[in-house]
N, C-alpha and C. Protein backbone atom coordinates (compact mmCIF):
# COMPACT_ATOMS: atom_id res chain seq x y z
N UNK A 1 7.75 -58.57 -24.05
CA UNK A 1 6.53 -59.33 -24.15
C UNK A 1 5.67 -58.83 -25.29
N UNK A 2 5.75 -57.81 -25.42
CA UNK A 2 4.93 -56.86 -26.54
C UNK A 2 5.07 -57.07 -28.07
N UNK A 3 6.73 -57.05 -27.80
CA UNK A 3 7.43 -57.68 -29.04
C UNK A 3 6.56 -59.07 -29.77
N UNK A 4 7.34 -59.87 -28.70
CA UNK A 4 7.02 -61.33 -29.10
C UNK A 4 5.42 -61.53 -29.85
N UNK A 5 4.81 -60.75 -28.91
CA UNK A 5 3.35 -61.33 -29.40
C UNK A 5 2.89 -60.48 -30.75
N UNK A 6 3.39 -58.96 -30.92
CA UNK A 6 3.02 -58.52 -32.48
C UNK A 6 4.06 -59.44 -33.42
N UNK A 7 5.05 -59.89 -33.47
CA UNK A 7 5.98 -61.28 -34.49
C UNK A 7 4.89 -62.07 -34.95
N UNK A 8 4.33 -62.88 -33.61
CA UNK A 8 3.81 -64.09 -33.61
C UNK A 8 2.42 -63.74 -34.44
N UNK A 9 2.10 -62.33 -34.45
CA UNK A 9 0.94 -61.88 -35.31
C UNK A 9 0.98 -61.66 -36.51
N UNK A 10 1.97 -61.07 -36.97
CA UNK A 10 2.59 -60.35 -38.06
C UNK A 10 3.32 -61.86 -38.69
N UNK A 11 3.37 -62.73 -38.17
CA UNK A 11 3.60 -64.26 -38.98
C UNK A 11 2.13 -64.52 -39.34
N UNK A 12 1.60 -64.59 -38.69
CA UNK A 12 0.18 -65.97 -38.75
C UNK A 12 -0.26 -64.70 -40.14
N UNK A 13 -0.11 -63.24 -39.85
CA UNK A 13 -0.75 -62.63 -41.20
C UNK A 13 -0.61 -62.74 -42.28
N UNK A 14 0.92 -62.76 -42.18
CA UNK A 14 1.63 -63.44 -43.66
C UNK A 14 1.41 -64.52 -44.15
N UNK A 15 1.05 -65.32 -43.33
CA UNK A 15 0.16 -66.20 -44.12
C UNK A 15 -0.73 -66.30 -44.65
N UNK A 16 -2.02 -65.86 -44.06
CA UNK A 16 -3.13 -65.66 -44.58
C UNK A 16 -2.81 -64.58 -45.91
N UNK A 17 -2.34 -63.66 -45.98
CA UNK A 17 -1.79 -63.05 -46.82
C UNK A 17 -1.91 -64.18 -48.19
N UNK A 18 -0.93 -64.83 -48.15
CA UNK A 18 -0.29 -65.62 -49.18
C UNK A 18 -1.45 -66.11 -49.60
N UNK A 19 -2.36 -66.81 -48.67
CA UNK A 19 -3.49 -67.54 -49.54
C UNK A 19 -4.67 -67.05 -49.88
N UNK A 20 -4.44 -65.76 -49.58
CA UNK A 20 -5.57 -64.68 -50.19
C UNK A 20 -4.65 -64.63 -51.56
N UNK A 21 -3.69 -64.12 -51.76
CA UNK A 21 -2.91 -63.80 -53.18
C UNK A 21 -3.29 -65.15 -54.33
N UNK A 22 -3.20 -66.36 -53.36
CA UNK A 22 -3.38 -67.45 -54.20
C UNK A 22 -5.22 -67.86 -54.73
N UNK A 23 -5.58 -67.40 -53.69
CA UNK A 23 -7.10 -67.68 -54.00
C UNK A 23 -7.84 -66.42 -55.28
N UNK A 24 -7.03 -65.23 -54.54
CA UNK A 24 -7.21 -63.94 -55.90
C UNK A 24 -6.84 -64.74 -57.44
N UNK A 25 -5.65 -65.13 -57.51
CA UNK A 25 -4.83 -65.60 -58.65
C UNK A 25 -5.96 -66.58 -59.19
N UNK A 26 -6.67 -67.81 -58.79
CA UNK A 26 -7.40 -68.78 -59.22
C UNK A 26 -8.50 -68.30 -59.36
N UNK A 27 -9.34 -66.79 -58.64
CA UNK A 27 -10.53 -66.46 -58.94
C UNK A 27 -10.09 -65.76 -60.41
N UNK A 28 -9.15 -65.10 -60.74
CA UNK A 28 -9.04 -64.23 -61.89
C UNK A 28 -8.61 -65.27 -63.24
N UNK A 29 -8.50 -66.42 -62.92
CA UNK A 29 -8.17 -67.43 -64.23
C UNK A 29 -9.15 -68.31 -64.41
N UNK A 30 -10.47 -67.90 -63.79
CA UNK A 30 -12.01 -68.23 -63.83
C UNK A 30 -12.70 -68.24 -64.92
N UNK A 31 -13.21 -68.36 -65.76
CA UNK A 31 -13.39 -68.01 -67.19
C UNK A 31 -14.65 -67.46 -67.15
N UNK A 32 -14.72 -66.68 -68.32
CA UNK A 32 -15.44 -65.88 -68.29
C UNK A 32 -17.16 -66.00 -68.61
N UNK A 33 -17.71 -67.40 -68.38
CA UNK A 33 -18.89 -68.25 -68.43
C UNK A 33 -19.37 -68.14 -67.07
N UNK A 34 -18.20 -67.97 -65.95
CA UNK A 34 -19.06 -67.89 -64.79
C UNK A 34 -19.08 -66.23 -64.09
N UNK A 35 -19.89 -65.44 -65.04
CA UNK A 35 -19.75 -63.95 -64.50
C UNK A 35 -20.46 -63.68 -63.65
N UNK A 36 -21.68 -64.52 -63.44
CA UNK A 36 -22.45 -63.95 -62.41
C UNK A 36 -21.56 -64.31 -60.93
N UNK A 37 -20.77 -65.90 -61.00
CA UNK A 37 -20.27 -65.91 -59.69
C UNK A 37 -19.05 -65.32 -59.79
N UNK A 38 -18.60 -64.48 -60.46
CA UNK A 38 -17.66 -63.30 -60.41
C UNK A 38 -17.77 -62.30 -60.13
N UNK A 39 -19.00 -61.77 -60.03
CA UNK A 39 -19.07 -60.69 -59.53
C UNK A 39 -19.47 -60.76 -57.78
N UNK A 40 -20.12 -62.33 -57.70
CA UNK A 40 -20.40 -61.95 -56.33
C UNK A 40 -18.93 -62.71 -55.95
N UNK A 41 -17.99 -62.95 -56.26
CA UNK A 41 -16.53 -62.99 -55.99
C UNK A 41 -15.76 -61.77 -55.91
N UNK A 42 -16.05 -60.85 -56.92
CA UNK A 42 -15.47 -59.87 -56.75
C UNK A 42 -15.98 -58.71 -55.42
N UNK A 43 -17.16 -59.04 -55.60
CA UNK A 43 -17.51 -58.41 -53.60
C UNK A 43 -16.97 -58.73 -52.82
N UNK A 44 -16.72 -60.05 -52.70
CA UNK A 44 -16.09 -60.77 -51.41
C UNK A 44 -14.54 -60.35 -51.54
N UNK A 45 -14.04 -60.41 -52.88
CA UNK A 45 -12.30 -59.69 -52.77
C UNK A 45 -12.11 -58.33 -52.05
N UNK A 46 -12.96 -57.66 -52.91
CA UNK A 46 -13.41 -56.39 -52.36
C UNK A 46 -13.03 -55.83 -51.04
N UNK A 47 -14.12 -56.64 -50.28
CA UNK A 47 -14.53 -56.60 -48.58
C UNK A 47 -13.20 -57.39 -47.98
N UNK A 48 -12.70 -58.06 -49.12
CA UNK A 48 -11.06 -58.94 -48.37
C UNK A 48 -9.78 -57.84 -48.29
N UNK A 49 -10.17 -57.26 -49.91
CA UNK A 49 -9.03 -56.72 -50.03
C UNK A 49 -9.66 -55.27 -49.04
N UNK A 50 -10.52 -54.50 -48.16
CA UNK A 50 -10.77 -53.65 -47.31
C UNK A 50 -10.12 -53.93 -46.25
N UNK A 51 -10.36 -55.20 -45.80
CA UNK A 51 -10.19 -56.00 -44.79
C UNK A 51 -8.25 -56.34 -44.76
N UNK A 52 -8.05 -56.64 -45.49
CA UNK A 52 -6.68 -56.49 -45.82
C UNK A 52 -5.95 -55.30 -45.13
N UNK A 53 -6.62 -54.06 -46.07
CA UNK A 53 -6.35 -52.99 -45.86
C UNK A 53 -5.59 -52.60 -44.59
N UNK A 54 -7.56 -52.58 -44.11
CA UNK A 54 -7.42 -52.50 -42.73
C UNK A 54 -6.35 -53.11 -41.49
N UNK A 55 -6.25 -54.18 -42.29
CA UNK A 55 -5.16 -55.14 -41.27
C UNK A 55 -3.65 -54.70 -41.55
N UNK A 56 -3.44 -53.96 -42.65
CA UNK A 56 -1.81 -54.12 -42.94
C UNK A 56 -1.75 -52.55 -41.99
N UNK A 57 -2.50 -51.28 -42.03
CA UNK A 57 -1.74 -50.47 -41.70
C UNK A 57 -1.49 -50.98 -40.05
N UNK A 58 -1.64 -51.32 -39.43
CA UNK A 58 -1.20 -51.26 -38.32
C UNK A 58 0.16 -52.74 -38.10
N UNK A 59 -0.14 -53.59 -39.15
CA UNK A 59 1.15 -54.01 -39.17
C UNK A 59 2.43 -53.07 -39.37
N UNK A 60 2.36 -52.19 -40.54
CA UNK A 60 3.20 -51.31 -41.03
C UNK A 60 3.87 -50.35 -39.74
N UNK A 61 2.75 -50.02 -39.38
CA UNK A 61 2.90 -49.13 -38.04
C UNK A 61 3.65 -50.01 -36.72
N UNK A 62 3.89 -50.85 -36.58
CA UNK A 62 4.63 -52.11 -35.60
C UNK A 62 5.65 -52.35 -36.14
N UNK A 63 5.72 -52.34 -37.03
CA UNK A 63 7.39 -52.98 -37.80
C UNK A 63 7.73 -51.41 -37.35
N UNK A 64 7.55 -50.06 -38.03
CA UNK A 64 8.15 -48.98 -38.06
C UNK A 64 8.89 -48.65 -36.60
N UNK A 65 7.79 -48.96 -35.85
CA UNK A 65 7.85 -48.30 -34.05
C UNK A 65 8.45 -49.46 -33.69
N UNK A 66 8.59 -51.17 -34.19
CA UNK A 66 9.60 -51.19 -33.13
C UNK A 66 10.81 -52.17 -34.59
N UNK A 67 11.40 -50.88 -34.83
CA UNK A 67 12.23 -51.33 -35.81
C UNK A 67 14.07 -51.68 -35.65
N UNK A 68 13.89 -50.77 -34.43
CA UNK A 68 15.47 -51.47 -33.76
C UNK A 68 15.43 -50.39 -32.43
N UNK A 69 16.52 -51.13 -31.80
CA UNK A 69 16.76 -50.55 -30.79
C UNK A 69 17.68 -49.23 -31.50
N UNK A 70 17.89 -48.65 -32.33
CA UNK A 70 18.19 -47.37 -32.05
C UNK A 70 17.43 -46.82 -32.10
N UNK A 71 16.45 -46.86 -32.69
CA UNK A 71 15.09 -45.51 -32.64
C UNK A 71 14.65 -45.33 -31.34
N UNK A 72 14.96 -46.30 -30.77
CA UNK A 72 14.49 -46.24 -29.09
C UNK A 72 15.73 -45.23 -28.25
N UNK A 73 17.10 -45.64 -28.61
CA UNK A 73 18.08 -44.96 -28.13
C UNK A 73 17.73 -43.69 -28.63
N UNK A 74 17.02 -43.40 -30.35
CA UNK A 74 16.90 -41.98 -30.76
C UNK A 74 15.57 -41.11 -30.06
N UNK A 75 14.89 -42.12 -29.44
CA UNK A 75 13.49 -41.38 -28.87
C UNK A 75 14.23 -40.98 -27.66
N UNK A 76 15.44 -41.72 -26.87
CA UNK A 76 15.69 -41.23 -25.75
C UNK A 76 16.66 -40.32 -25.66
N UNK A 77 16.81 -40.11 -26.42
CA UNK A 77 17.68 -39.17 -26.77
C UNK A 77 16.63 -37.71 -26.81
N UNK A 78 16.15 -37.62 -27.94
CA UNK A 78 15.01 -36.46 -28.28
C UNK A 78 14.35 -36.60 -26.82
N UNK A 79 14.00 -37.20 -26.35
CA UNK A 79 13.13 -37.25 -24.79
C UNK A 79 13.90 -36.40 -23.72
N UNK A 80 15.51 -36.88 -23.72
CA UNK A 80 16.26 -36.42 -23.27
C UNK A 80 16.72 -34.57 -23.52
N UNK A 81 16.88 -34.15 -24.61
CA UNK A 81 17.26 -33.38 -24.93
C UNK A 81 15.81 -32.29 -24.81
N UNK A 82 14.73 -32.66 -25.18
CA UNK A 82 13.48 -32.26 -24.85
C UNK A 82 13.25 -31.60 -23.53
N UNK A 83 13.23 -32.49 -22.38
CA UNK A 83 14.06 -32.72 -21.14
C UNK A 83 14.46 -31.44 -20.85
N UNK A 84 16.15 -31.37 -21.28
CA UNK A 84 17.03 -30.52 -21.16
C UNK A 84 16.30 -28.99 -21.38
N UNK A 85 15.90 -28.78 -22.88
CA UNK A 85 15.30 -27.93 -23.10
C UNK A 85 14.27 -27.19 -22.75
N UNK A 86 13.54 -28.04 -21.72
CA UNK A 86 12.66 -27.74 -20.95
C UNK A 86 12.89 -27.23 -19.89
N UNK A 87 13.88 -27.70 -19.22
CA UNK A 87 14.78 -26.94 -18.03
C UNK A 87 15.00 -26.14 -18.20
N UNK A 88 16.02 -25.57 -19.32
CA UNK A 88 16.76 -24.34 -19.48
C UNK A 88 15.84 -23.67 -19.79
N UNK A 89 14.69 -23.63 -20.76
CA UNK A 89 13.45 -22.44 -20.34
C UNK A 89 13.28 -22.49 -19.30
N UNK A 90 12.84 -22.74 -18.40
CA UNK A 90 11.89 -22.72 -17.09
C UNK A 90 13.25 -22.12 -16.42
N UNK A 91 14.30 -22.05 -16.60
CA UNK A 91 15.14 -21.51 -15.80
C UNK A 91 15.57 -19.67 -16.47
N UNK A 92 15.56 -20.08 -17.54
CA UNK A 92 15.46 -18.68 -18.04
C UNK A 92 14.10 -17.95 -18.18
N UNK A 93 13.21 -18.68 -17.90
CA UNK A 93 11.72 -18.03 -17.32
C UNK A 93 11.97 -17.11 -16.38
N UNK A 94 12.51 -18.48 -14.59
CA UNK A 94 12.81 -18.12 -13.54
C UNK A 94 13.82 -17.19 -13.65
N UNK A 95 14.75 -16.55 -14.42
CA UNK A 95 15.80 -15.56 -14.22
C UNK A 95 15.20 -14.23 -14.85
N UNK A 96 14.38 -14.71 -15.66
CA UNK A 96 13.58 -13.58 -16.54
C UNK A 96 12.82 -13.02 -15.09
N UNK A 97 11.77 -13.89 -15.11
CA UNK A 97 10.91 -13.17 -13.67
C UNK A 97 11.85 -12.59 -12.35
N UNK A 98 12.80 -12.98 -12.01
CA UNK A 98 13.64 -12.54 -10.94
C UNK A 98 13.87 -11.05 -11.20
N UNK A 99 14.43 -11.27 -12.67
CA UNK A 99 14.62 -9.78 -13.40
C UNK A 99 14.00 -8.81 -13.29
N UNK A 100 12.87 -9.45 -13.34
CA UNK A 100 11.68 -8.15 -13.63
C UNK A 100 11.31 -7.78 -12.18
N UNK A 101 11.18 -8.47 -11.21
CA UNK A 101 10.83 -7.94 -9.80
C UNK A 101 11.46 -7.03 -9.23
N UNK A 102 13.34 -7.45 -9.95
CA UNK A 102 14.60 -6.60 -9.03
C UNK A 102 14.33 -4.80 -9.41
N UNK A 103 13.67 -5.34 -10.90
CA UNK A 103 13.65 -4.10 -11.93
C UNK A 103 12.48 -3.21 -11.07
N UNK A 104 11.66 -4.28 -11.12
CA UNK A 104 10.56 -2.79 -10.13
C UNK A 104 10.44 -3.10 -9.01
N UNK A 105 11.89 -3.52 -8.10
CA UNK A 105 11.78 -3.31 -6.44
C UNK A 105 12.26 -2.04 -6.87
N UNK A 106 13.62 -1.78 -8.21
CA UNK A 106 14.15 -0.62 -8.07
C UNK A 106 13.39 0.64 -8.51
N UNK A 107 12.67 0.04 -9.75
CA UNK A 107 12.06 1.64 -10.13
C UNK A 107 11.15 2.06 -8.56
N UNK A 108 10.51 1.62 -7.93
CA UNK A 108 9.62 1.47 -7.01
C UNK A 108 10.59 2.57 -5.39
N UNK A 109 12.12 2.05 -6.08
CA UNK A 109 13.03 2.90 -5.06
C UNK A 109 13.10 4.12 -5.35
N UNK A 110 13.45 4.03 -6.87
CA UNK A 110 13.83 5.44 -7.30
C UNK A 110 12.29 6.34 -7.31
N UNK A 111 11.56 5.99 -7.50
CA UNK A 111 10.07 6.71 -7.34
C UNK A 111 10.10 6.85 -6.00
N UNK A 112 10.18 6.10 -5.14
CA UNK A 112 10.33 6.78 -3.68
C UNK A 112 11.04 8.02 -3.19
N UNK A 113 12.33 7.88 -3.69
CA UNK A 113 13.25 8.73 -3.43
C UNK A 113 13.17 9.93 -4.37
N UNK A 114 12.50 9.90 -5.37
CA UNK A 114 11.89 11.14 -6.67
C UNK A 114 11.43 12.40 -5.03
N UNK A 115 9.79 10.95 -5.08
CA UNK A 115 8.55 12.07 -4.47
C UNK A 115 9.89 12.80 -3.21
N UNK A 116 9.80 11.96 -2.37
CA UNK A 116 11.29 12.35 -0.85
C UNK A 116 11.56 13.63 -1.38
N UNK A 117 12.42 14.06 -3.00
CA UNK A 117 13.10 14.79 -3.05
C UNK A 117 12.03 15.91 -3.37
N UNK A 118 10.90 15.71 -4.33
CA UNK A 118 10.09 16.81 -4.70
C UNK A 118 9.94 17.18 -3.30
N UNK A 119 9.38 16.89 -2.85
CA UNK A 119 8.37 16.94 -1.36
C UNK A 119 9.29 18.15 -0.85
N UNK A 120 10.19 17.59 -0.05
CA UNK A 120 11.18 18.43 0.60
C UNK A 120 11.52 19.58 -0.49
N UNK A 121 11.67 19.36 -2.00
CA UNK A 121 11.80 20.87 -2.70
C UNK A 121 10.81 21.85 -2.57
N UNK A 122 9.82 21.30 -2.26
CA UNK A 122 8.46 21.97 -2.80
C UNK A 122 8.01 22.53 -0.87
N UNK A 123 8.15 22.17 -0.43
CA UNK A 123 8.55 22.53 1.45
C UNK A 123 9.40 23.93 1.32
N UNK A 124 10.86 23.19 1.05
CA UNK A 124 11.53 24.28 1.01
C UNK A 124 11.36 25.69 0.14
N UNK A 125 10.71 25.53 -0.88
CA UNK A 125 10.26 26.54 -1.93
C UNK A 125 8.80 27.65 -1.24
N UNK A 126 8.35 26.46 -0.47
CA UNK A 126 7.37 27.12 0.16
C UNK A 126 7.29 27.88 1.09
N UNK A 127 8.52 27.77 2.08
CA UNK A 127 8.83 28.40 3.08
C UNK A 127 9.35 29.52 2.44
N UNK A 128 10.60 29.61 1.72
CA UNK A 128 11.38 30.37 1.06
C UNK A 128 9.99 31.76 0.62
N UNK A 129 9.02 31.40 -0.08
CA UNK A 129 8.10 32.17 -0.28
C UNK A 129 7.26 32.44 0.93
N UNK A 130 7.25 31.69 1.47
CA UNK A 130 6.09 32.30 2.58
C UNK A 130 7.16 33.15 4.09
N UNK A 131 8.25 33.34 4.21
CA UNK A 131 9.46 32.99 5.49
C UNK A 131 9.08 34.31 5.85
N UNK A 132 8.84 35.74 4.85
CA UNK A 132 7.99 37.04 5.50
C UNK A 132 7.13 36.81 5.96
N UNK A 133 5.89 36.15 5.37
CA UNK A 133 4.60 35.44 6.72
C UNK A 133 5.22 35.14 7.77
N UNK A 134 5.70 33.82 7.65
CA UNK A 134 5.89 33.20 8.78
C UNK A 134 6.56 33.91 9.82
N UNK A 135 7.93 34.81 9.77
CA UNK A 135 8.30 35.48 10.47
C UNK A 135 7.66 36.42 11.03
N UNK A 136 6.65 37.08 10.45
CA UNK A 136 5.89 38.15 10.58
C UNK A 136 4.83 37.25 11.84
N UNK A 137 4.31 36.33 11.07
CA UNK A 137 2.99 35.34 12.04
C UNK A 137 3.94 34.96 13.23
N UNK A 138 5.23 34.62 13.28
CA UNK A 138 5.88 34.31 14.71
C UNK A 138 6.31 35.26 15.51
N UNK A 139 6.70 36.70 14.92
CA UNK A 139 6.66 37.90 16.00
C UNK A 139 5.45 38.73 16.48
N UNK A 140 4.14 38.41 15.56
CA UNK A 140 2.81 38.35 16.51
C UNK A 140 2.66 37.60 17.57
N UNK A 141 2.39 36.19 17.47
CA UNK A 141 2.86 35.29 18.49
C UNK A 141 3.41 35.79 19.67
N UNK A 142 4.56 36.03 19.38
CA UNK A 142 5.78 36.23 20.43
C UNK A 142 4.80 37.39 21.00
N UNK A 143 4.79 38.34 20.16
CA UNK A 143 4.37 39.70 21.09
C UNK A 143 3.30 39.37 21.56
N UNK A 144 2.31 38.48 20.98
CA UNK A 144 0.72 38.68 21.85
C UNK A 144 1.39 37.51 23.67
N UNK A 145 2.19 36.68 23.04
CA UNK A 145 3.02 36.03 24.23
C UNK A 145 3.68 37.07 25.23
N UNK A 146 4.02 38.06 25.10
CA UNK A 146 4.79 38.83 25.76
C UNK A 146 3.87 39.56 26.39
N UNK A 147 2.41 39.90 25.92
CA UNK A 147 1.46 40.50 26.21
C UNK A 147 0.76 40.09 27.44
N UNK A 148 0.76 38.63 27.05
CA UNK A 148 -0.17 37.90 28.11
C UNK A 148 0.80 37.96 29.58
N UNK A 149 2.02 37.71 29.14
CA UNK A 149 2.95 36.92 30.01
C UNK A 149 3.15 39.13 31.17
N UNK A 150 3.16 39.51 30.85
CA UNK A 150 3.25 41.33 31.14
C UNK A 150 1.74 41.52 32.02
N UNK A 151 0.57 41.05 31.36
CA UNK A 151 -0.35 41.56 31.66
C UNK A 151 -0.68 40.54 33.06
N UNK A 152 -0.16 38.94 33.30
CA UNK A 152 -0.23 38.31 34.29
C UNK A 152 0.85 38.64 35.47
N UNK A 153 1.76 39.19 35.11
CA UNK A 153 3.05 39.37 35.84
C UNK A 153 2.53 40.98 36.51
N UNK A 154 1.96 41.77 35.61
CA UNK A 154 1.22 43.10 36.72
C UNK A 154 -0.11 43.00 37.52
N UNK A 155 -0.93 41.66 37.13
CA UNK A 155 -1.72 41.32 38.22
C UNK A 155 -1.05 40.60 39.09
N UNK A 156 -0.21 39.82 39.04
CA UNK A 156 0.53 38.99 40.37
C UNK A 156 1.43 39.96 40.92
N UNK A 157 1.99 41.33 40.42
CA UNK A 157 2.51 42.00 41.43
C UNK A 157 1.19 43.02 42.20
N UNK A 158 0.42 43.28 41.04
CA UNK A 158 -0.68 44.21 41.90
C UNK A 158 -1.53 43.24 43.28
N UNK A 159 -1.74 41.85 42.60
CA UNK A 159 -1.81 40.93 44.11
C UNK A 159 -0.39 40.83 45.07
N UNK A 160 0.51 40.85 45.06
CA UNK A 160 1.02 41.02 45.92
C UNK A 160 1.54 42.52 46.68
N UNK A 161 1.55 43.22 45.67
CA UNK A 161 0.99 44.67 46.56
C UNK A 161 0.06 45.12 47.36
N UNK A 162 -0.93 44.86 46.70
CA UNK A 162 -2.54 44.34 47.85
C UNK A 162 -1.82 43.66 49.22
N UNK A 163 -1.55 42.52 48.78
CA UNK A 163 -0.72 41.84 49.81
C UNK A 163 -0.52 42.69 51.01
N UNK A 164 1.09 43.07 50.45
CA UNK A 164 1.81 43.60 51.64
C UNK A 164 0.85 45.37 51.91
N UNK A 165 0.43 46.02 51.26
CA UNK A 165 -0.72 46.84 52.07
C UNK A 165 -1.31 46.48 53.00
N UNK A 166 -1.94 45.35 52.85
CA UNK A 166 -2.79 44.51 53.64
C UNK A 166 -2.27 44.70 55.18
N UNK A 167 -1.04 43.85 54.94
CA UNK A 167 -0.29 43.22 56.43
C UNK A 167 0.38 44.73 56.45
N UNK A 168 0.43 46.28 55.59
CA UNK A 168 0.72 47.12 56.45
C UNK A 168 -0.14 47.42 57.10
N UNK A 169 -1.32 47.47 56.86
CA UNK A 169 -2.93 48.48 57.45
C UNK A 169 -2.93 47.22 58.63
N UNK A 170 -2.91 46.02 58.96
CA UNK A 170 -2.79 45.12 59.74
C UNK A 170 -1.89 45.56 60.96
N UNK A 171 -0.73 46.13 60.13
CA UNK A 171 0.21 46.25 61.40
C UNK A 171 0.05 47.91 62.37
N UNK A 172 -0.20 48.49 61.31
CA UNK A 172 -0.63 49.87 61.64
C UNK A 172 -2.04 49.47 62.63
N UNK A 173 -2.52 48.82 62.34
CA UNK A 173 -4.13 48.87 63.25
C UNK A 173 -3.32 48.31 64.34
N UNK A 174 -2.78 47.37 64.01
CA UNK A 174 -2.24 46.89 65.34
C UNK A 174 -1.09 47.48 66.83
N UNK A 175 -0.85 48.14 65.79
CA UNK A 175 0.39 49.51 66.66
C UNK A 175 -0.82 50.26 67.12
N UNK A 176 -1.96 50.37 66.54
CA UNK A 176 -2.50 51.81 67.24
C UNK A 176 -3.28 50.65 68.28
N UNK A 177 -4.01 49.84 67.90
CA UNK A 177 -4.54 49.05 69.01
C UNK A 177 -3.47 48.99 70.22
N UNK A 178 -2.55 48.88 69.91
CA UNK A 178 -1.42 48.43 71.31
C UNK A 178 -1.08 49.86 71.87
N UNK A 179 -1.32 50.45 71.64
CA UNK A 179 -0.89 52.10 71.95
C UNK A 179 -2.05 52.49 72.43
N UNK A 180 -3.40 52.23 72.16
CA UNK A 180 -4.88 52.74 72.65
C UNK A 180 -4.71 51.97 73.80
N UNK A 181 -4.41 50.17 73.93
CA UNK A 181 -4.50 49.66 74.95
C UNK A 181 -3.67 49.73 75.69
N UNK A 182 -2.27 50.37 75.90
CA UNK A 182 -1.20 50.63 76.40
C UNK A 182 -1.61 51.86 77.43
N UNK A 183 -1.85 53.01 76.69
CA UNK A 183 -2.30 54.47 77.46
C UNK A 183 -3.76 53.69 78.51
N UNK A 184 -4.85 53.15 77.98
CA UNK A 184 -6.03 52.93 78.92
C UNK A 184 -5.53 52.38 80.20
N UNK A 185 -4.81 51.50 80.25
CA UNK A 185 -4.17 51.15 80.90
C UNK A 185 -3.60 51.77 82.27
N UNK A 186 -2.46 52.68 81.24
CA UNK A 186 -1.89 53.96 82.19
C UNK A 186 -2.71 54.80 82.97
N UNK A 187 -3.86 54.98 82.27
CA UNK A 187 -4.81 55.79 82.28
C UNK A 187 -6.04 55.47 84.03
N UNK A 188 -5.58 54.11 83.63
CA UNK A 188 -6.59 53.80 84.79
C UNK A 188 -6.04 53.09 85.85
């Protein structure tokens, strides 16, 4: 539809065309007695031939753009391939960025597993230097443990020595009670 109607334009111009060329041609074989209406002729060419101007580039520009169907096959093509090219970046974007994440899930591992290893060196280095303390600080321990555990174990036997004193002086009072009340007895 687009077609048809810039043709049907790009005719009717060519015409007018022609009888501007012809009317130019008869103003310029004007003689030279009528200069004053030559010059106000030559304004009006002027403003024709502006006007002209104006009108041809976009004819020019319509013939070019629709000059055959291959430029159309060649735009779809370049559209196409454009297209294409656009994909395969965005995909080598997306493989690029994949890249880079895997890259620092891993550095992110190996830095994990770095500190892991300092850590535990620096533990072990520490003990290694300190293992006379520590041994030394754990057989205090132990002994003040052995201390407590000695010093509760001779009050729970000195309470149960108390104890059985106790229930001897108990039984002794009680033998002599039974022996005082045994003889009164006899006695009377």
């Amino acid at each position: 539809m687009g077609r048809s109607r810039s043709r049907s334009r790009s005719s009717s111009r060519q015409r007018h065309r022609t009888k501007r060329k012809k009317n130019r041609s008869k103003s310029r074989s004007v003689s030279k007695d009528r200069s004053s209406n030559s010059k106000s002729r030559q304004s009006r060419s002027n403003r024709m031939r502006s006007r002209s101007k104006d009108r041809k580039r976009p004819t020019r520009r319509r013939s070019f753009s629709s000059s055959s169907s291959d430029s159309d096959d060649d735009l779809i093509l370049r559209a196409k391939k454009r297209e294409e090219e656009e994909k395969k970046a965005e995909i080598e974007r997306l493989r690029l960025l994949r890249q880079k994440e895997l890259e620092e899930k891993l550095i992110e591992e190996e830095v994990a597993r770095r500190v892991e290893a300092l850590v535990k060196q620096r533990v072990e280095e520490e003990l290694e230097k300190r293992k006379d303390e520590i041994e030394a600080e754990v057989l205090r321990r132990v002994e003040e443990a052995k201390k407590i555990m000695e010093k509760q174990m001779l009050e729970e036997l000195e309470k149960q020595r108390q104890a059985e004193l106790e229930a001897q002086r108990l039984k002794e009072v009680g033998q002599m009670l039974s022996t005082i009340v045994g003889s009164g007895h006899l006695a009377g």
